[in-house]
Protein backbone atom coordinates (compact mmCIF):
# COMPACT_ATOMS: atom_id res chain seq x y z
CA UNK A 1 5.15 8.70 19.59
CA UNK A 2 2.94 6.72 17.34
CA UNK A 3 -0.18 9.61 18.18
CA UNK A 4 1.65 12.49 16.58
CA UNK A 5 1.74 10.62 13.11
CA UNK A 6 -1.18 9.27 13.12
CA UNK A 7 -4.49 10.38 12.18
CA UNK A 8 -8.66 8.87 11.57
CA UNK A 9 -9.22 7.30 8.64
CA UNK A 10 -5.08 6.35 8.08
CA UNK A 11 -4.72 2.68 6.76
CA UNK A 12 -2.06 1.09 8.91
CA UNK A 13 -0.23 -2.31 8.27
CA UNK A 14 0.19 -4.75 11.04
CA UNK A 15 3.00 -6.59 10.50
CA UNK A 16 3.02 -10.20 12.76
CA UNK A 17 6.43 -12.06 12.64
CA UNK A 18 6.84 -15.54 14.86
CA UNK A 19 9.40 -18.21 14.05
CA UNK A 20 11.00 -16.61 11.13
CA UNK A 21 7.51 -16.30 9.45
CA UNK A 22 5.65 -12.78 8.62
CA UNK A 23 2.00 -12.14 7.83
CA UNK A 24 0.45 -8.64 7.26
CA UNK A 25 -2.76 -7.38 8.20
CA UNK A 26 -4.42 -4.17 6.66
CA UNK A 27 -6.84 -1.97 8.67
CA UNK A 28 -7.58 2.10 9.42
CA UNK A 29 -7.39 4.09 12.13
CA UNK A 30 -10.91 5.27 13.65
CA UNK A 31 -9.76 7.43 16.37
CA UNK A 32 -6.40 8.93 17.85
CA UNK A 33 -6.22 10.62 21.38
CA UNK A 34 -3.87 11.02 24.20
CA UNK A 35 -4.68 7.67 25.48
CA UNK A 36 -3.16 5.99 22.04
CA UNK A 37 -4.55 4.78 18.45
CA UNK A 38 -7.05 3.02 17.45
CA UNK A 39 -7.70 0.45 14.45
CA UNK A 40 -10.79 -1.28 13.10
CA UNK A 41 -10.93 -4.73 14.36
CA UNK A 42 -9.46 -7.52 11.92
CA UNK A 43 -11.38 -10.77 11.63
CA UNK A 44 -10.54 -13.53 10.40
CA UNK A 45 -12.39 -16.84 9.76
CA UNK A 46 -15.70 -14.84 12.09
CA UNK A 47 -12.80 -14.32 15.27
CA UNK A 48 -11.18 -11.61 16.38
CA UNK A 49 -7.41 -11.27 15.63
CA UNK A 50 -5.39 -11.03 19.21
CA UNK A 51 -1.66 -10.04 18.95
CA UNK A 52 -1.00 -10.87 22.35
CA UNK A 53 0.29 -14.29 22.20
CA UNK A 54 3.96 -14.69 23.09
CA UNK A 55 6.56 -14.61 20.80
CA UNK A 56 5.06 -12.47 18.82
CA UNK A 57 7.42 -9.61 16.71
CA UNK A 58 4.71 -6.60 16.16
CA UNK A 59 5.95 -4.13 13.66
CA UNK A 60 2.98 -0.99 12.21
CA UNK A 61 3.73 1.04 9.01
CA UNK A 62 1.23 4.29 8.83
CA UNK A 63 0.44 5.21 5.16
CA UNK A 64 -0.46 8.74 5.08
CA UNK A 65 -2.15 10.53 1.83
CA UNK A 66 1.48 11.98 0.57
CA UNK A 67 2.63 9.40 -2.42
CA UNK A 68 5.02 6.32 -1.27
CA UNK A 69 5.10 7.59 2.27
CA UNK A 70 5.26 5.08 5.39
CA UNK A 71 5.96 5.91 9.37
CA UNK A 72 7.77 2.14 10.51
CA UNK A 73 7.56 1.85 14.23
CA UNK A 74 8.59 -1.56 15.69
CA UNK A 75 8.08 -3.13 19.02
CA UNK A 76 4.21 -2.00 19.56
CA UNK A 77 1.91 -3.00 21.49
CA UNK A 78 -1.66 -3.86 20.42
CA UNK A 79 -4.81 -4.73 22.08
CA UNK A 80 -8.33 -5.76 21.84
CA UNK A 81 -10.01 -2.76 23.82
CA UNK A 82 -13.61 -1.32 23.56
CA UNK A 83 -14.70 2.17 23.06
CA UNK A 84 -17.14 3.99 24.71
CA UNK A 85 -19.91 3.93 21.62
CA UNK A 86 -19.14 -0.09 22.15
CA UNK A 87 -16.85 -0.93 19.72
CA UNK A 88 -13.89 -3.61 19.66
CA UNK A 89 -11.02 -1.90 18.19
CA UNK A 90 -7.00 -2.65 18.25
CA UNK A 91 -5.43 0.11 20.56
CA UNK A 92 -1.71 0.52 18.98
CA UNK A 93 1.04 1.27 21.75
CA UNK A 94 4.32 2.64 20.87
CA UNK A 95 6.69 4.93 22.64
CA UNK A 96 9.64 4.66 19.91
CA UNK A 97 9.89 7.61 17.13
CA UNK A 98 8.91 6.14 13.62
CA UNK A 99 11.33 5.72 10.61
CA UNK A 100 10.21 7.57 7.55
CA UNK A 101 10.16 5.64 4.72
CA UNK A 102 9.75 7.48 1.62
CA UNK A 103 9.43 5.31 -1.23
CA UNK A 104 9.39 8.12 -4.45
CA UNK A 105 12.65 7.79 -5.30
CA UNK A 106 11.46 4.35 -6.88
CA UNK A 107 12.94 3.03 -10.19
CA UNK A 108 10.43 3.85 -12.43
CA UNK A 109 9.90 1.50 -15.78
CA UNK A 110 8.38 2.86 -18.77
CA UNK A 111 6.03 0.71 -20.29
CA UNK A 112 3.00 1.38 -22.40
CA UNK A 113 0.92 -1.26 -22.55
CA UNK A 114 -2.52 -1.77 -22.41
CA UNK A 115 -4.25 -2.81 -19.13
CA UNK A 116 -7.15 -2.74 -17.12
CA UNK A 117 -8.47 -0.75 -13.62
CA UNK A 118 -11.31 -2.83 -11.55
CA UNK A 119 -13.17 -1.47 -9.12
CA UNK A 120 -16.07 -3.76 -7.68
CA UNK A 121 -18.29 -4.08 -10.73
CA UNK A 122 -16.32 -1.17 -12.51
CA UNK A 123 -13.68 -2.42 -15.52
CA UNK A 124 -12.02 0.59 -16.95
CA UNK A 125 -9.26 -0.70 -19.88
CA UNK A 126 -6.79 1.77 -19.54
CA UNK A 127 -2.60 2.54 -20.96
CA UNK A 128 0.02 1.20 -18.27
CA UNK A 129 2.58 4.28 -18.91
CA UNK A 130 5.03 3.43 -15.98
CA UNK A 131 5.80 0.94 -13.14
CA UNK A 132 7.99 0.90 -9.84
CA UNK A 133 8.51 -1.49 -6.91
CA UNK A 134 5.61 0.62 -5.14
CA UNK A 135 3.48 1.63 -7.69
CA UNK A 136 1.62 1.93 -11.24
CA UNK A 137 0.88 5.09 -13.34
CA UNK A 138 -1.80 4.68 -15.98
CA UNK A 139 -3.66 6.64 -18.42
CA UNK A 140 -7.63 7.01 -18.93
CA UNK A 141 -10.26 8.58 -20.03
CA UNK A 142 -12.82 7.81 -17.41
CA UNK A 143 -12.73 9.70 -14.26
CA UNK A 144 -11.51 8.24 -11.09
CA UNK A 145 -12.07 9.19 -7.74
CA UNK A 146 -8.41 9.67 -5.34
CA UNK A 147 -8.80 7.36 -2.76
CA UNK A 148 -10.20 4.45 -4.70
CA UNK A 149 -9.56 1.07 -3.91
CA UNK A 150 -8.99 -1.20 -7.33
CA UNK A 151 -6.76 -3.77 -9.03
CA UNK A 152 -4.21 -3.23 -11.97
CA UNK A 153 -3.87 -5.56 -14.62
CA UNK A 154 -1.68 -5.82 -17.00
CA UNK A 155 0.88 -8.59 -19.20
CA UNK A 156 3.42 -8.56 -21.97
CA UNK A 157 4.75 -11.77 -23.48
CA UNK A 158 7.22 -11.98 -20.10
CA UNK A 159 4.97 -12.15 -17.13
CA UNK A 160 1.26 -11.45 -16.27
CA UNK A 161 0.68 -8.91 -12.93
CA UNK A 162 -2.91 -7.90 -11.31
CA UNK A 163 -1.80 -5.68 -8.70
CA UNK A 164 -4.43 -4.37 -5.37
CA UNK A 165 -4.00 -0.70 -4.25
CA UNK A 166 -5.08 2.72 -4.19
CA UNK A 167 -5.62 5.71 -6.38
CA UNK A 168 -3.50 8.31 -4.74
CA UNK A 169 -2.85 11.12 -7.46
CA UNK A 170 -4.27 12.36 -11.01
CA UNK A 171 -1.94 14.81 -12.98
CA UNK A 172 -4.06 15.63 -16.85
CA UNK A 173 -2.51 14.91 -19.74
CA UNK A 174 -4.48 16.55 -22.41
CA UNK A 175 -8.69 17.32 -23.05
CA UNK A 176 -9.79 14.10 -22.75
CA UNK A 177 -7.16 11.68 -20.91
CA UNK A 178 -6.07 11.80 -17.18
CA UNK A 179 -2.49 10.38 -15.57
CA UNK A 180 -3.17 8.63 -12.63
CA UNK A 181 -0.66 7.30 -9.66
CA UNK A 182 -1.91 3.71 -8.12
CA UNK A 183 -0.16 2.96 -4.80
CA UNK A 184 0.53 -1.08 -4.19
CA UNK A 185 -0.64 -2.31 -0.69
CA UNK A 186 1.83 -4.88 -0.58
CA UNK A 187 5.70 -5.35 -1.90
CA UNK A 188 5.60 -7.61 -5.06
CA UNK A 189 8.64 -9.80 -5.34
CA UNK A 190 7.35 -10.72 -8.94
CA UNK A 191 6.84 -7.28 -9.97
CA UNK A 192 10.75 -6.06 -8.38
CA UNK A 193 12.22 -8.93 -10.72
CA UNK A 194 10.41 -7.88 -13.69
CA UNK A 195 11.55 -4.57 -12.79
CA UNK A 196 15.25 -6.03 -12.55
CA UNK A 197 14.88 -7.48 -15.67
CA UNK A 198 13.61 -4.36 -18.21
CA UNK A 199 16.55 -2.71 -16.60
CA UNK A 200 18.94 -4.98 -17.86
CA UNK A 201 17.39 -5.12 -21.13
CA UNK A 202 17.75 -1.31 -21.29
CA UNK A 203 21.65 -1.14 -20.57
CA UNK A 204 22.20 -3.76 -22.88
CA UNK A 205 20.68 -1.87 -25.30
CA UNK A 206 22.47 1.44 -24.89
CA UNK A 207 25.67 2.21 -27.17
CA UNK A 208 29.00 1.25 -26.06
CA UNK A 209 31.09 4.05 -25.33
């Protein structure tokens, strides 16, 4: 089941739950056959991470190129196998169909406020137009790649956010400026409250009928 979704080069979360705890891991799939999928290895601290320990609750959300999209599969399988070119790579097991999470239906925030986009040594100080639990659209002049890996940052006079993600779409706006969609990696409960609270501040603010 977990094959027909997934494809090379996919990031994939690994999420780990034991004793009422959950940590994420974020890798990519480097090759998919009818034997099963398989992830880069995740290291941590120079070892190996091994799911196989008991107890553990395994949960894998695919994130595919289309915006805001997940595949959720729960009770996997994953192991520390080795290829035939010699690498160590997680091979995913699931035989359960995935739930489709599609995450574009958002609450979207409009905000306008001036921000900036790092990538590695590159700072590009760009317009914050709009937020949602899942993601960032900004405005800039400078051209960025889809795909890219960088941080938002951005802060009004409630809250301060710097945000990690992905570039996943560009839409121009006019000669010179270019709207582009940033994808979070991970749920911010910060962010979903700040959300909560510009919507509040907007009803308040419309006219009583």
């Amino acid at each position: 089941m977990l094959g027909q979704k997934a494809r090379q080069d996919m990031k994939v979360f690994i999420f780990v739950g034991v004793k009422n705890k959950r940590k994420k891991f974020l890798t990519k799939i480097v090759q998919v056959d009818e034997t099963g999928v398989y992830a880069e290895i995740i290291i941590r601290k120079g070892k190996r991470l091994n799911f196989k320990a008991e107890g553990l609750e395994l949960m894998v959300r695919l994130l595919p190129d289309e915006d805001f999209l997940l595949y959720e599969y729960k009770d996997v399988t994953i192991e520390n196998v080795r290829l035939e070119d010699g690498r160590v790579v997680h091979q995913i097991l699931c035989d359960k169909p995935a739930r489709k999470i599609n995450r574009r239906g958002a609450i979207r925030v409009e905000l306008d406020l001036p921000g900036s986009v790092q990538a590695r040594e590159r700072v590009d100080y760009v317009t914050i137009r709009d937020i949602s639990n899942s993601g960032v659209g900004f405005i800039s002049a400078e051209k960025w790649e889809l795909g890219t890996l960088a941080s938002v940052d951005f802060q009004d006079e409630r809250a301060h956010f710097t945000l990690n993600g992905e570039i996943v779409r560009e839409e121009k706006l006019d000669e010179t400026r270019t709207v582009y969609g940033f994808r979070m990696f991970r749920e911010n409960l910060n962010l979903e409250k700040y959300i909560t609270g510009k919507q509040r501040y907007k009803l308040k603010r419309l006219p009583k009928k």
